[in-house]
C-alpha atoms as a PDB file:
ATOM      1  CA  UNK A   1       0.000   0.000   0.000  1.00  0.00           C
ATOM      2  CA  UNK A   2       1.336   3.252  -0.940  1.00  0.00           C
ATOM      3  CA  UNK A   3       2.001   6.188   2.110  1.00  0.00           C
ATOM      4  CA  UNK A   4      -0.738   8.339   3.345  1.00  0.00           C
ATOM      5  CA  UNK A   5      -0.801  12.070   2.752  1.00  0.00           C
ATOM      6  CA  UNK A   6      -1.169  13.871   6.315  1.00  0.00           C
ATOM      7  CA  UNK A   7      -2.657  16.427   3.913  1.00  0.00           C
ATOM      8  CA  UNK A   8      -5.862  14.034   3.217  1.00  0.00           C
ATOM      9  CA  UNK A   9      -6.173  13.148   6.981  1.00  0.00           C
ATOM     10  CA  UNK A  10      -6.367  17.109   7.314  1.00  0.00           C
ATOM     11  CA  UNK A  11      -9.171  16.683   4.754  1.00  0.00           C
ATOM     12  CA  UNK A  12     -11.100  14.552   6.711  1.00  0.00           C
ATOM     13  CA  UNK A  13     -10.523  15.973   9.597  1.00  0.00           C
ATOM     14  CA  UNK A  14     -11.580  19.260   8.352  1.00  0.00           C
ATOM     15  CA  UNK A  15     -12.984  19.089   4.740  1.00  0.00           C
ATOM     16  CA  UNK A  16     -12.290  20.901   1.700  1.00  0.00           C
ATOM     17  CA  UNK A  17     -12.499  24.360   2.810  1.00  0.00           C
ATOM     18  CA  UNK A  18     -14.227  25.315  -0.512  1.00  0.00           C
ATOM     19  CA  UNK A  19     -17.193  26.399   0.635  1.00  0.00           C
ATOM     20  CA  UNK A  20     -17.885  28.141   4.155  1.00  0.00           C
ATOM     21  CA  UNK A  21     -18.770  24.826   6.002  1.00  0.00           C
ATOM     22  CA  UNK A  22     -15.181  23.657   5.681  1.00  0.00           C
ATOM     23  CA  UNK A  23     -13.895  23.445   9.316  1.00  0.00           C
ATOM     24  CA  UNK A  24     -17.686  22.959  10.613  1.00  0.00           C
ATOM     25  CA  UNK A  25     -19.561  19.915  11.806  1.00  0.00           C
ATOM     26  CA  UNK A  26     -22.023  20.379   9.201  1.00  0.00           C
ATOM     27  CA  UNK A  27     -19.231  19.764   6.464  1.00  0.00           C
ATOM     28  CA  UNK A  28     -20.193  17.149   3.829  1.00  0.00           C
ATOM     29  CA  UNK A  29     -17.154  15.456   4.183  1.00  0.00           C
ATOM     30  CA  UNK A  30     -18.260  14.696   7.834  1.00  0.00           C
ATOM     31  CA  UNK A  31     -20.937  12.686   6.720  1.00  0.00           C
ATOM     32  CA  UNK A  32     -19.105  10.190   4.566  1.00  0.00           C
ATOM     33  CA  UNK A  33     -16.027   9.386   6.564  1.00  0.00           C
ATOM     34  CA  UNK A  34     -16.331   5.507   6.699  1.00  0.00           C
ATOM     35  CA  UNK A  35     -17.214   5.468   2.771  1.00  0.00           C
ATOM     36  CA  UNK A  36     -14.017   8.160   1.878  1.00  0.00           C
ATOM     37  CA  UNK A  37     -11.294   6.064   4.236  1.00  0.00           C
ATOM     38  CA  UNK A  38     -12.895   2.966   2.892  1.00  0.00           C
ATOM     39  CA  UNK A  39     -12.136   4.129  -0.862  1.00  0.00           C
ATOM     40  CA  UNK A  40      -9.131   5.911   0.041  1.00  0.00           C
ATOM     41  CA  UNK A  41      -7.873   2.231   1.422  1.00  0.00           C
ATOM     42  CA  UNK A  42      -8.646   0.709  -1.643  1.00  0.00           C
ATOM     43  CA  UNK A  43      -7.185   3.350  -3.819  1.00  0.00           C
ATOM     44  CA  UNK A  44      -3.901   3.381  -2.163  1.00  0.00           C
ATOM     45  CA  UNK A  45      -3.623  -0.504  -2.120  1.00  0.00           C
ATOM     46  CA  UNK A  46      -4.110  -0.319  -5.737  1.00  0.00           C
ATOM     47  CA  UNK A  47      -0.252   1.907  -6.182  1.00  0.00           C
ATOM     48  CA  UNK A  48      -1.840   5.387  -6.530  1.00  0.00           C
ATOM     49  CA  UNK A  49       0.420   8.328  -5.186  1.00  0.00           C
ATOM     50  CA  UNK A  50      -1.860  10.518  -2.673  1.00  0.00           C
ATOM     51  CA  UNK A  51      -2.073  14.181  -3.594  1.00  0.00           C
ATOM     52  CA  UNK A  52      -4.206  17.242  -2.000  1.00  0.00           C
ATOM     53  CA  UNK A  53      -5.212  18.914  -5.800  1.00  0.00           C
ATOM     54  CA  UNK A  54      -8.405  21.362  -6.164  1.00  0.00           C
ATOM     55  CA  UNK A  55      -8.612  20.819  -1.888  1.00  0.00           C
ATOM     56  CA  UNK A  56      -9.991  17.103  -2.427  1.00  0.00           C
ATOM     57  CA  UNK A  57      -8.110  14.019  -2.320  1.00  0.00           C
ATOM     58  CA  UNK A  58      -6.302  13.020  -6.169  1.00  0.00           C
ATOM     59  CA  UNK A  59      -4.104  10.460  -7.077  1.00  0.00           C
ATOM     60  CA  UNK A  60      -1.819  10.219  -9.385  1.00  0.00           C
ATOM     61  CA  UNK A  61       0.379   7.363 -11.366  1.00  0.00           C
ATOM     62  CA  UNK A  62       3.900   8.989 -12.488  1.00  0.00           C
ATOM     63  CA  UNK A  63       2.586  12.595 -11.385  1.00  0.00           C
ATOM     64  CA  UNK A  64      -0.462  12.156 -13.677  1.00  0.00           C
ATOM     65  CA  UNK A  65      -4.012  12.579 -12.706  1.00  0.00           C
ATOM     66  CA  UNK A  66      -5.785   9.336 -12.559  1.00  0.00           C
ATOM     67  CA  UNK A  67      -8.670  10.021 -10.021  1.00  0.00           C
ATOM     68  CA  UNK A  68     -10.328  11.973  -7.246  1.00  0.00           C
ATOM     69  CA  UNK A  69     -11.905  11.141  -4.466  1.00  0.00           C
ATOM     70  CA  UNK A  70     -15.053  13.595  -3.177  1.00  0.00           C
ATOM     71  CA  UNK A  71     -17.634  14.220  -0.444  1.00  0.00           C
ATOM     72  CA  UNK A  72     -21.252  15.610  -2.112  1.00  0.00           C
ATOM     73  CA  UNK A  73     -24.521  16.367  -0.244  1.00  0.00           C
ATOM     74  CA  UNK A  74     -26.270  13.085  -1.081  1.00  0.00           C
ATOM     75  CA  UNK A  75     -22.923  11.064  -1.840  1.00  0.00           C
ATOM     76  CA  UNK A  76     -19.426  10.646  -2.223  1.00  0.00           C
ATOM     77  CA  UNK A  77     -17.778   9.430  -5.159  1.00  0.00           C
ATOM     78  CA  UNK A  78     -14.679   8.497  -7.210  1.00  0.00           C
ATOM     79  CA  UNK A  79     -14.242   9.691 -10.110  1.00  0.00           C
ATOM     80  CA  UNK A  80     -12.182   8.744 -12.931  1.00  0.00           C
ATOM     81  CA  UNK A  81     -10.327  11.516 -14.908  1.00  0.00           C
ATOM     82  CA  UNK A  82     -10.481   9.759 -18.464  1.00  0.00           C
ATOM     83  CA  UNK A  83     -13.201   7.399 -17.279  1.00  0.00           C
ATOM     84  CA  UNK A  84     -14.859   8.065 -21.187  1.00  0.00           C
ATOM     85  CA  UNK A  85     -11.368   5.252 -21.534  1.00  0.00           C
ATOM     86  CA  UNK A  86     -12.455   2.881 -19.629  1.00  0.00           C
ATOM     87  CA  UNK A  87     -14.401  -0.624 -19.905  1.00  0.00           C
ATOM     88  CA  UNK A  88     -17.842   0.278 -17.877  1.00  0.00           C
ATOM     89  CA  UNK A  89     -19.217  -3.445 -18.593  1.00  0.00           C
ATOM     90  CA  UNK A  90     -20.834  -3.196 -14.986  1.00  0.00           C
ATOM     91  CA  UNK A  91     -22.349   0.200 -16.261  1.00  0.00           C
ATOM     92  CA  UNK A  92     -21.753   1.714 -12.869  1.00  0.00           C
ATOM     93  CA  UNK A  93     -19.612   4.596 -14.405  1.00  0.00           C
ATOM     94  CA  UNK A  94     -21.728   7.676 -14.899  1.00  0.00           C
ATOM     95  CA  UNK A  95     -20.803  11.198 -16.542  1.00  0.00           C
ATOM     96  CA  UNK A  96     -20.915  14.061 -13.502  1.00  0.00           C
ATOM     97  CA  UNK A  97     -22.305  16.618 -16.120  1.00  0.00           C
ATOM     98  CA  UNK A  98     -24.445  16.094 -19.413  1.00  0.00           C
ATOM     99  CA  UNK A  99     -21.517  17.867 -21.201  1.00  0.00           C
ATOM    100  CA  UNK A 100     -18.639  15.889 -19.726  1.00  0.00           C
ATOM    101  CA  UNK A 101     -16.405  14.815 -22.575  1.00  0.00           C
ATOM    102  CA  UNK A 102     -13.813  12.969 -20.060  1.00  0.00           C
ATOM    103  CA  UNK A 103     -14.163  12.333 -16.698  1.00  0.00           C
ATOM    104  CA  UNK A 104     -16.608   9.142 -15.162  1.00  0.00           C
ATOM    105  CA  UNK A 105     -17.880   8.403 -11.826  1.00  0.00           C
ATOM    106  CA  UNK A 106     -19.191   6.406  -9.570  1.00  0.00           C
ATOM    107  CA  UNK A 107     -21.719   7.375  -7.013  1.00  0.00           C
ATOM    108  CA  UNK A 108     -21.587   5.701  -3.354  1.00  0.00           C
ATOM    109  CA  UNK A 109     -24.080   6.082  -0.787  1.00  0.00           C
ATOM    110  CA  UNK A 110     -23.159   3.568   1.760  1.00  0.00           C
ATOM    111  CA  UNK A 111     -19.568   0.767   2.774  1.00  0.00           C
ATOM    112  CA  UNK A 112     -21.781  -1.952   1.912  1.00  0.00           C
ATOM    113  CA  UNK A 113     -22.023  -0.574  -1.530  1.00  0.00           C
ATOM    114  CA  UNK A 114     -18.334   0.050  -2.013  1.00  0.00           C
ATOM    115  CA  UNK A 115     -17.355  -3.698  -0.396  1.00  0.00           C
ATOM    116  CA  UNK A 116     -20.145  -5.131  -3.243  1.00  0.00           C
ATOM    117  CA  UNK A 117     -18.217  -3.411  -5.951  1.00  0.00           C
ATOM    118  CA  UNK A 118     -14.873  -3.626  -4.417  1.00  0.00           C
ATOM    119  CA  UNK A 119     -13.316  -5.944  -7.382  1.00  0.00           C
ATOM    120  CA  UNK A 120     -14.921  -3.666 -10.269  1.00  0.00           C
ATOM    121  CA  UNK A 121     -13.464  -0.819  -8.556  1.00  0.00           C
ATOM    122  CA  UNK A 122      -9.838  -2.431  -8.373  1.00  0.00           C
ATOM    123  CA  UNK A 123     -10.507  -3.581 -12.022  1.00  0.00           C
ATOM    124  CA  UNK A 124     -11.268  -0.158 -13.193  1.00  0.00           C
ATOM    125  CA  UNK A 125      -8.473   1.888 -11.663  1.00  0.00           C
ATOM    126  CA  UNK A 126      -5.722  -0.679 -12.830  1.00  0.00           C
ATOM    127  CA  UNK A 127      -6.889   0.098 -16.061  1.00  0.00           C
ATOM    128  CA  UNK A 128      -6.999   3.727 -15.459  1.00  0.00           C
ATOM    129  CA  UNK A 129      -3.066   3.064 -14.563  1.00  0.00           C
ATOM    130  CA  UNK A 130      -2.662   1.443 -17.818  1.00  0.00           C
ATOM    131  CA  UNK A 131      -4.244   4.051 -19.944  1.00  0.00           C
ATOM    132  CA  UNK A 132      -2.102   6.747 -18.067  1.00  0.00           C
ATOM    133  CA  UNK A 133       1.315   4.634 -18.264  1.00  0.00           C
ATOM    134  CA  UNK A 134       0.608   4.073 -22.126  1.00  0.00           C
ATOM    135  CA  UNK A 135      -0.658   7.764 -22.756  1.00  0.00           C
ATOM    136  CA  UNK A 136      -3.941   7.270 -24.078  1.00  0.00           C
ATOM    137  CA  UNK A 137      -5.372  10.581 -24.491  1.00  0.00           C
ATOM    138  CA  UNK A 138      -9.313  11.784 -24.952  1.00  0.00           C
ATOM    139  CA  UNK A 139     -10.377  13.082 -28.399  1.00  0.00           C
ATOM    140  CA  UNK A 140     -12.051  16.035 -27.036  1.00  0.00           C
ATOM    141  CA  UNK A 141     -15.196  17.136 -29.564  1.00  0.00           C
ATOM    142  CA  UNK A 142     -14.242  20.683 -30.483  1.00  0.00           C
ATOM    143  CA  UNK A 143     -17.703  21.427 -32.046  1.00  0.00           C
ATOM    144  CA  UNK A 144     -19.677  21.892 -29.561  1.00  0.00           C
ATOM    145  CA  UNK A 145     -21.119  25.308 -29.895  1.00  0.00           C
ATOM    146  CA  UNK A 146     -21.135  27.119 -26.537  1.00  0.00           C
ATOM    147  CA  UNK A 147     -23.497  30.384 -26.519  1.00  0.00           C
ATOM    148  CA  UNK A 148     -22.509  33.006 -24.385  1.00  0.00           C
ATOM    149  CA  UNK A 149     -25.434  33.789 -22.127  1.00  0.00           C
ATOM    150  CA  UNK A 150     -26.785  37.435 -22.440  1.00  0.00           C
ATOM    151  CA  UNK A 151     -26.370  38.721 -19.459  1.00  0.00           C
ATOM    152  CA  UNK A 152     -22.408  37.999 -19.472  1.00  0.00           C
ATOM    153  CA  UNK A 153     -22.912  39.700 -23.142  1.00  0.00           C
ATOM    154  CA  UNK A 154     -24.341  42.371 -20.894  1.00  0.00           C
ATOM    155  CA  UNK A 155     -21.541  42.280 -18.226  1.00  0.00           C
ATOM    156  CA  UNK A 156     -18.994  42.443 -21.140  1.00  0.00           C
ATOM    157  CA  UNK A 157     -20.437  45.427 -22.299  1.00  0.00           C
ATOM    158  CA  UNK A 158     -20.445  46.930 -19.027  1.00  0.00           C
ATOM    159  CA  UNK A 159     -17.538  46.005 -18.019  1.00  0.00           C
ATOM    160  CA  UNK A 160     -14.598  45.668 -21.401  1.00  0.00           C
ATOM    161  CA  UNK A 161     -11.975  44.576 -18.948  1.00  0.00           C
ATOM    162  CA  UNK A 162     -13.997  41.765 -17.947  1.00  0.00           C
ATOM    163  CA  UNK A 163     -14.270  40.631 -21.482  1.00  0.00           C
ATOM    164  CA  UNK A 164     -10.467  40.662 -22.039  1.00  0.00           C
ATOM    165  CA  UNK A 165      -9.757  38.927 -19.228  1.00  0.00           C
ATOM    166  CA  UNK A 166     -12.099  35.835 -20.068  1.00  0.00           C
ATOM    167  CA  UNK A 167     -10.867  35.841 -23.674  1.00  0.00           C
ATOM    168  CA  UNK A 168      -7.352  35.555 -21.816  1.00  0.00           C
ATOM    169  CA  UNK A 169      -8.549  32.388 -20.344  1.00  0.00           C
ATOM    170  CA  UNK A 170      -7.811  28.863 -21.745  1.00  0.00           C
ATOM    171  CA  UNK A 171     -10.937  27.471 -23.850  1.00  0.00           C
ATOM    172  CA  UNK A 172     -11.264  25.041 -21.160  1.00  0.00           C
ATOM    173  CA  UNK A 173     -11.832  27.559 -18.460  1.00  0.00           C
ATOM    174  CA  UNK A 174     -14.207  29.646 -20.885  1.00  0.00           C
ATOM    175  CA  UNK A 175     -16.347  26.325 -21.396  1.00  0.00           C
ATOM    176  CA  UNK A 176     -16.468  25.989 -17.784  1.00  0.00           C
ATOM    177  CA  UNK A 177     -17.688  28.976 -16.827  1.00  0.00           C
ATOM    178  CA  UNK A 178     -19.889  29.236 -19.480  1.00  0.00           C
ATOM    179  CA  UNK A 179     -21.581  25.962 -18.933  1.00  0.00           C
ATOM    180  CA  UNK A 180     -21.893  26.957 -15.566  1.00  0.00           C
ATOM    181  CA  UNK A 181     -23.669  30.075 -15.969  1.00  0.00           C
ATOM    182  CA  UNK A 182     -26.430  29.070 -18.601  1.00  0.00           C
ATOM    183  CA  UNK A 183     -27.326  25.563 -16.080  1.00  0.00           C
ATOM    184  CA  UNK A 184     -28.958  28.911 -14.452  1.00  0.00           C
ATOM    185  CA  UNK A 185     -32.558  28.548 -15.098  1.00  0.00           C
ATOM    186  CA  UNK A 186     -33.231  32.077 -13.894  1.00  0.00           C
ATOM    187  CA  UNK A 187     -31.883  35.020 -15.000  1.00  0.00           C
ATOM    188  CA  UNK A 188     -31.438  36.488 -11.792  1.00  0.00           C
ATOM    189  CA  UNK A 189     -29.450  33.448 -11.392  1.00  0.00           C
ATOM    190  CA  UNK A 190     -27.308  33.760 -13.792  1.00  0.00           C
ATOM    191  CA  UNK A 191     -26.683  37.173 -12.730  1.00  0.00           C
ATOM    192  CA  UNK A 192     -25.941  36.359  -9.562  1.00  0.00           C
ATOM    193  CA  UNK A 193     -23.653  33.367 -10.821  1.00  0.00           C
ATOM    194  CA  UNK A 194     -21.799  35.309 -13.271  1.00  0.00           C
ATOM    195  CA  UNK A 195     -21.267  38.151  -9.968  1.00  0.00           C
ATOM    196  CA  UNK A 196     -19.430  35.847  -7.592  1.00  0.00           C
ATOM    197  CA  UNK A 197     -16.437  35.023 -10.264  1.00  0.00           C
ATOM    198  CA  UNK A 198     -15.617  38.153 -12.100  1.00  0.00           C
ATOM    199  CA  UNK A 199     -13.185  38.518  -9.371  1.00  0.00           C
ATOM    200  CA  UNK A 200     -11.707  34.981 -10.094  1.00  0.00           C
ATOM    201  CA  UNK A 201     -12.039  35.709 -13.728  1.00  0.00           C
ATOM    202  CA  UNK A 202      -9.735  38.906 -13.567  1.00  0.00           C
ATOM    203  CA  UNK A 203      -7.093  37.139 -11.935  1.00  0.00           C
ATOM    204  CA  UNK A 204      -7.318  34.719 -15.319  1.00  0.00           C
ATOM    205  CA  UNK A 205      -8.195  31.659 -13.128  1.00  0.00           C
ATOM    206  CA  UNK A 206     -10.880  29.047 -13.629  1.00  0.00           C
ATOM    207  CA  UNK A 207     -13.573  27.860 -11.742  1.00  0.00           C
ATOM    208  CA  UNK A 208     -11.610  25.216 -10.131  1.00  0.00           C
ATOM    209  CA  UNK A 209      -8.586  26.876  -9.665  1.00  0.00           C
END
């Protein structure tokens, strides 16, 4: 078994710190600690190097992504950064968003669950070390046509360095923030959405950055 991080005990000690119930007892992370040490056992056992990346526990094969382990509201999960890759003949991977070209998941909502799908998991993330060690890479679709929503149209207008800054940022970035901000059924949503990151945008980082 590979060496535990004291930066992913901190992480379940603690939680991610990304939103404001990091540090609380009414942290997410809280509620899933037998299923997250469970997975992190298995994970480690399987030769994975333990990393703190994006505040949640990643793991990595010759410093290369391979997967992440999270805490949601209704579930934890591990999810597999070029899952698309991967053999899903149990069809237990899922994609976390309808326009997620890459990464798969799988959803857990209890240990019994995880021990029941213990050797598909092991199957799955030795093959997510092979496809890493050989360098198989995703053929990203590059025409899918993202519409800016109006009111960051509006906000550009508004607001030109705004609109130089997020045509600074990589296409990636752009598509996640744009994604992002039309998921907004509301406008007043969106609004409000496009608001909290124009700081983050001006200092030409991402969403998850």
């Amino acid at each position: 078994m590979q060496k535990k991080n004291p930066k992913i005990d901190e992480y379940l000690a603690i939680g991610c710190g990304r939103c404001p119930l990091g540090g609380t007892p009414e942290c997410k992370v809280h509620d899933w600690q037998a299923e997250l040490k469970l997975l992190r056992s298995i994970v480690l056992d399987c030769g994975l190097t333990e990393e703190l990346k994006w505040k949640v526990p990643c793991y990595t094969i010759d410093k290369k992504n391979v997967l992440i382990v999270a805490a949601f509201k209704h579930y934890c999960s591990l999810s597999f950064i070029k899952g698309t890759l991967l053999t899903n003949a149990a069809g237990i991977l899922e994609k976390p968003g309808e326009n997620s070209q890459s990464a798969r998941l799988i959803r857990f909502t209890d240990v019994p669950m995880i021990r029941d799908l213990e050797p598909t998991i092991r199957a799955l993330i030795q093959e997510a070390i092979e496809v890493e060690r050989v360098g198989t890479k995703v053929e990203f679709k590059s025409n899918l046509e993202l519409v800016i929503p109006d009111e960051l149209q509006r906000k550009f207008a508004a607001f030109p360095a705004l609109q130089a800054a997020f045509a600074a940022l990589t296409p990636g970035r752009q598509r996640g923030y744009i994604l992002f901000f039309s998921a907004a059924k509301q406008s007043s949503t969106r609004q409000s959405r496009i608001e909290k990151y124009v700081p983050q945008i001006l200092e030409g980082r991402g969403m998850q950055d």
